[in-house]
C-alpha atoms as a PDB file:
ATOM      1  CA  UNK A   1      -2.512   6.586 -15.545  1.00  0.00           C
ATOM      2  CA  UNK A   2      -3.299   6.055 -11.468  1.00  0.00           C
ATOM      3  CA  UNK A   3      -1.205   3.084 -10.053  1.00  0.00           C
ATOM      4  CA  UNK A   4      -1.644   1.374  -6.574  1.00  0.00           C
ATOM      5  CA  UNK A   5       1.927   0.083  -5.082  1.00  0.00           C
ATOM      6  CA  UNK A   6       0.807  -2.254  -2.227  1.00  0.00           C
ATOM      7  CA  UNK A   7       3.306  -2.816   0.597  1.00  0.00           C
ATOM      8  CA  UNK A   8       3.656  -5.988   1.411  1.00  0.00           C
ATOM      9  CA  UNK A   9       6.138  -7.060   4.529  1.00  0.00           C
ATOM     10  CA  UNK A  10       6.578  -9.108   7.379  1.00  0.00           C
ATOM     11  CA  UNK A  11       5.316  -6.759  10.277  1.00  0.00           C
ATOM     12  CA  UNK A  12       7.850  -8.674  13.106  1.00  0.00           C
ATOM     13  CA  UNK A  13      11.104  -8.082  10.389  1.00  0.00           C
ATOM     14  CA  UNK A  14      11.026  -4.091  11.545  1.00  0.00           C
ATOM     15  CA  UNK A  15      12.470  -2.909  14.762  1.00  0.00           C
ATOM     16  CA  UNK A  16      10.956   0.289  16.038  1.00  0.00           C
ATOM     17  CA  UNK A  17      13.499   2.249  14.853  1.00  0.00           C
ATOM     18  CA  UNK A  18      13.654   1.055  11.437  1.00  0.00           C
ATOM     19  CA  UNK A  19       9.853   1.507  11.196  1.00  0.00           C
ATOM     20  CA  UNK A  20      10.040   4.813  11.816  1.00  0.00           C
ATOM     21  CA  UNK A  21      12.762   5.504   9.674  1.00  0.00           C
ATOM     22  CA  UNK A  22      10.845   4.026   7.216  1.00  0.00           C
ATOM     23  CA  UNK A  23       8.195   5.869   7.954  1.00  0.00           C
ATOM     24  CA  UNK A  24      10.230   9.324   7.598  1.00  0.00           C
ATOM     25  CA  UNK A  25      11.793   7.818   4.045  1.00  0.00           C
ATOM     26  CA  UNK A  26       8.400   7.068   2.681  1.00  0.00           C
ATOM     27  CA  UNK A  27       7.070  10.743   3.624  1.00  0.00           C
ATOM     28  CA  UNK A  28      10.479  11.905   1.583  1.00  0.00           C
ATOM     29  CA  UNK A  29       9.567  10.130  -1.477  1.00  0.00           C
ATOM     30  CA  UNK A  30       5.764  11.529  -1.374  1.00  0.00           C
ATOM     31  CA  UNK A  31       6.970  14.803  -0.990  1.00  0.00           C
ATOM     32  CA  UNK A  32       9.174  14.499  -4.163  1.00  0.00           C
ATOM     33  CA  UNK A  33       6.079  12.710  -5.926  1.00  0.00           C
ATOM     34  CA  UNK A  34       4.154  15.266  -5.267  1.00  0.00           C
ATOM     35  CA  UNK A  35       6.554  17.587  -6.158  1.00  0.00           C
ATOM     36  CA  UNK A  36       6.527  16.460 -10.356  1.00  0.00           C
ATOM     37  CA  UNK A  37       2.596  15.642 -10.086  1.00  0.00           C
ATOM     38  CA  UNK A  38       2.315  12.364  -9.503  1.00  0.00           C
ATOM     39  CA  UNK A  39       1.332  11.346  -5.814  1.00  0.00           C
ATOM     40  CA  UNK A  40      -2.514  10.631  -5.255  1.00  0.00           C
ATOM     41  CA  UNK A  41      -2.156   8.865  -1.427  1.00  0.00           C
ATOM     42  CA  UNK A  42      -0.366   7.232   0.831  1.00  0.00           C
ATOM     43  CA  UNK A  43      -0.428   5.902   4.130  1.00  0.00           C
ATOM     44  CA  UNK A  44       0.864   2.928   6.275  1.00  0.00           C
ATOM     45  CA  UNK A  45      -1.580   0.604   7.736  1.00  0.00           C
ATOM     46  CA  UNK A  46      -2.279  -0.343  11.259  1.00  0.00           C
ATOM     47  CA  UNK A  47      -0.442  -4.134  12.538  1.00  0.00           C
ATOM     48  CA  UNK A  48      -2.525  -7.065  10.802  1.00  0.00           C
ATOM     49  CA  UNK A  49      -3.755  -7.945  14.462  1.00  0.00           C
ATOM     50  CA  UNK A  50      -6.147  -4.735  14.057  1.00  0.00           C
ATOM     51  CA  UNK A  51      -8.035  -6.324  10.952  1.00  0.00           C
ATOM     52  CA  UNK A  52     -11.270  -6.832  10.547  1.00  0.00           C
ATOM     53  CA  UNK A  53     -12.326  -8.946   7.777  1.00  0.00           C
ATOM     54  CA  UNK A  54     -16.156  -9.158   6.469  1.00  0.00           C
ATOM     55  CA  UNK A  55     -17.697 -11.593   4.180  1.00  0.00           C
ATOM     56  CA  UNK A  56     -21.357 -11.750   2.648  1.00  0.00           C
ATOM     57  CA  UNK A  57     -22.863 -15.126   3.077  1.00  0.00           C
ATOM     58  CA  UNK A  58     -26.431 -16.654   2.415  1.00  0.00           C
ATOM     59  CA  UNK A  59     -27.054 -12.722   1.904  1.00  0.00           C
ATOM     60  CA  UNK A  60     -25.795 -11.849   5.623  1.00  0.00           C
ATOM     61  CA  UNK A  61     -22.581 -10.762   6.559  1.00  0.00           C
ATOM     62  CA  UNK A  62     -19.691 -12.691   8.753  1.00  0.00           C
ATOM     63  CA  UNK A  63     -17.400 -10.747  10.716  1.00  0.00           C
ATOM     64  CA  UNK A  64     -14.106 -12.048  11.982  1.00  0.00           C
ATOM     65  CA  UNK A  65     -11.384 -10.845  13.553  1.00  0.00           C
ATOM     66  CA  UNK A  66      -8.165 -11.113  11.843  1.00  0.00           C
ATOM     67  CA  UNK A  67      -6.765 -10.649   8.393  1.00  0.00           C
ATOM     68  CA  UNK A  68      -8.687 -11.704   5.131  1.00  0.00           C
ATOM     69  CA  UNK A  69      -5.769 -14.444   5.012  1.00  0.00           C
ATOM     70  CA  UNK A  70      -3.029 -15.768   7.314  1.00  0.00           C
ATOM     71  CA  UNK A  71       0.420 -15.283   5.240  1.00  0.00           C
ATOM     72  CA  UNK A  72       4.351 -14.567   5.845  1.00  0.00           C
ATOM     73  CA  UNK A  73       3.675 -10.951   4.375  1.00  0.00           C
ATOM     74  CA  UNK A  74       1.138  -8.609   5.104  1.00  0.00           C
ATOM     75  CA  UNK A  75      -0.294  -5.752   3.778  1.00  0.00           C
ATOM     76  CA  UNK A  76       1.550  -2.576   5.297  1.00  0.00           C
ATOM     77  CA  UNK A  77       0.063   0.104   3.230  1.00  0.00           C
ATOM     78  CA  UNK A  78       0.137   1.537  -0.078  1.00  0.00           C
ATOM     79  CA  UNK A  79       0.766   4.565  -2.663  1.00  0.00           C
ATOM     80  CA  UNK A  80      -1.188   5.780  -4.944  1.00  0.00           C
ATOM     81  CA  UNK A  81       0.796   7.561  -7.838  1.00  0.00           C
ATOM     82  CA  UNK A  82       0.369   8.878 -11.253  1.00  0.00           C
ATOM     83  CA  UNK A  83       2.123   7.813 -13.661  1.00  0.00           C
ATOM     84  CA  UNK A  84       3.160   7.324 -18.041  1.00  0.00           C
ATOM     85  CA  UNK A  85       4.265   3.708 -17.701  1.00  0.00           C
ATOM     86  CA  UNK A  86       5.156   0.528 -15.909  1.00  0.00           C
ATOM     87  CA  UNK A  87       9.001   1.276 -16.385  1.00  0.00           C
ATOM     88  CA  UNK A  88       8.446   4.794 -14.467  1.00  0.00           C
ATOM     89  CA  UNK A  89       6.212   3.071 -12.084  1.00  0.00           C
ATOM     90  CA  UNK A  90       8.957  -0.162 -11.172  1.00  0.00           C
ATOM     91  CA  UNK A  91      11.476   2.924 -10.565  1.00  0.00           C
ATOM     92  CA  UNK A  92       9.480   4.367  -7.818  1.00  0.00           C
ATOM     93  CA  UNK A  93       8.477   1.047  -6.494  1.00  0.00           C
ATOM     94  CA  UNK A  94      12.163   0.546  -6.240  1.00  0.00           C
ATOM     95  CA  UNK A  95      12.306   3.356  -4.024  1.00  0.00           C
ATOM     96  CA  UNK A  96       9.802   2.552  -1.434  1.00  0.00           C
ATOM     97  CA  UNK A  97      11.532   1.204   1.917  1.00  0.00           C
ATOM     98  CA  UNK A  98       9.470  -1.231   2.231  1.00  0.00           C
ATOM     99  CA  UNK A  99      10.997  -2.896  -0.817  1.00  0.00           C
ATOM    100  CA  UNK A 100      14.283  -3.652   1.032  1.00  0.00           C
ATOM    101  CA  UNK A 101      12.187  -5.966   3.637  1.00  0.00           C
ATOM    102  CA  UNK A 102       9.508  -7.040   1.638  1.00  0.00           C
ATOM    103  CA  UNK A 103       7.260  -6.784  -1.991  1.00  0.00           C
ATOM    104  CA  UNK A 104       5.647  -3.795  -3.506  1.00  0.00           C
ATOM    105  CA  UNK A 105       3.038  -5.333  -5.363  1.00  0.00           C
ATOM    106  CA  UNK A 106       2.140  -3.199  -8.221  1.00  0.00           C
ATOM    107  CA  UNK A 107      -1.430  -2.753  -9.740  1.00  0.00           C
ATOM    108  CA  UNK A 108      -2.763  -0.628 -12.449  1.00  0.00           C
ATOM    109  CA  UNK A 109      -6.237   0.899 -11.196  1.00  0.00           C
ATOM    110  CA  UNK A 110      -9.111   0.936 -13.270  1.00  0.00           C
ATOM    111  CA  UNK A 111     -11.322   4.070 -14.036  1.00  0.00           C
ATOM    112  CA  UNK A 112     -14.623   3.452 -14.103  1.00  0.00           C
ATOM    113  CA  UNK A 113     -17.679   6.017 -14.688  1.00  0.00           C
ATOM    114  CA  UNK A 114     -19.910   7.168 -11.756  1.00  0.00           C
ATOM    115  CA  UNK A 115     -17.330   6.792  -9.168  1.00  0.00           C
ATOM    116  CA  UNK A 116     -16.394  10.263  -7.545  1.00  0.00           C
ATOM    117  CA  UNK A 117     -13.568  12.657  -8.478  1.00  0.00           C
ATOM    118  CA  UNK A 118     -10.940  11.825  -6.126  1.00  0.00           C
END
């Protein structure tokens, strides 16, 4: 089964140096993922302040600039894994960096049919 673990953090907690650190562990763990099978994705997003956000109203849409909502943690980036189980999943969570700042939000994802292979 295909899990999402969303990276939640606040973007001022991490000095330059611990980002890229960060950024060095995370490509570690992808590399073992992908080692036994199970990495889909990954990537870190760009700082909240580069958000666009787009709603559909009265059947046209409303751009703003900014995040979809203002909050102490934003969304940092995500992995996309494979996976036999929540347990296995929480253990790789667990090894994310951005757990020691921050939440890794975990989220089964949903197959539906007619989307493409991916």
């Amino acid at each position: 089964m295909k899990y999402m673990l969303l990276v939640y953090t606040d973007e001022k907690t991490w000095a330059d140096d611990e980002r890229e650190h960060c950024y060095a562990e995370s490509a570690q763990l992808c590399q073992d993922l992908q080692s036994r099978g199970q990495y889909v994705s990954a990537s870190p997003l760009r700082p909240v302040a580069t958000a666009t956000s787009v709603r559909v109203r009265n059947g046209k849409p409303v751009v703003t600039d900014g995040p979809f909502a203002e909050t102490r943690e934003q969304l940092g980036g995500y992995f996309m894994i494979e996976a036999n189980d929540l347990n296995e999943v929480i253990t790789i969570a667990a090894r994310i960096p951005g757990a020691r700042k921050g939440t890794i939000e975990v989220r089964p994802v949903m197959e539906i049919p007619g989307l493409p292979a991916g």
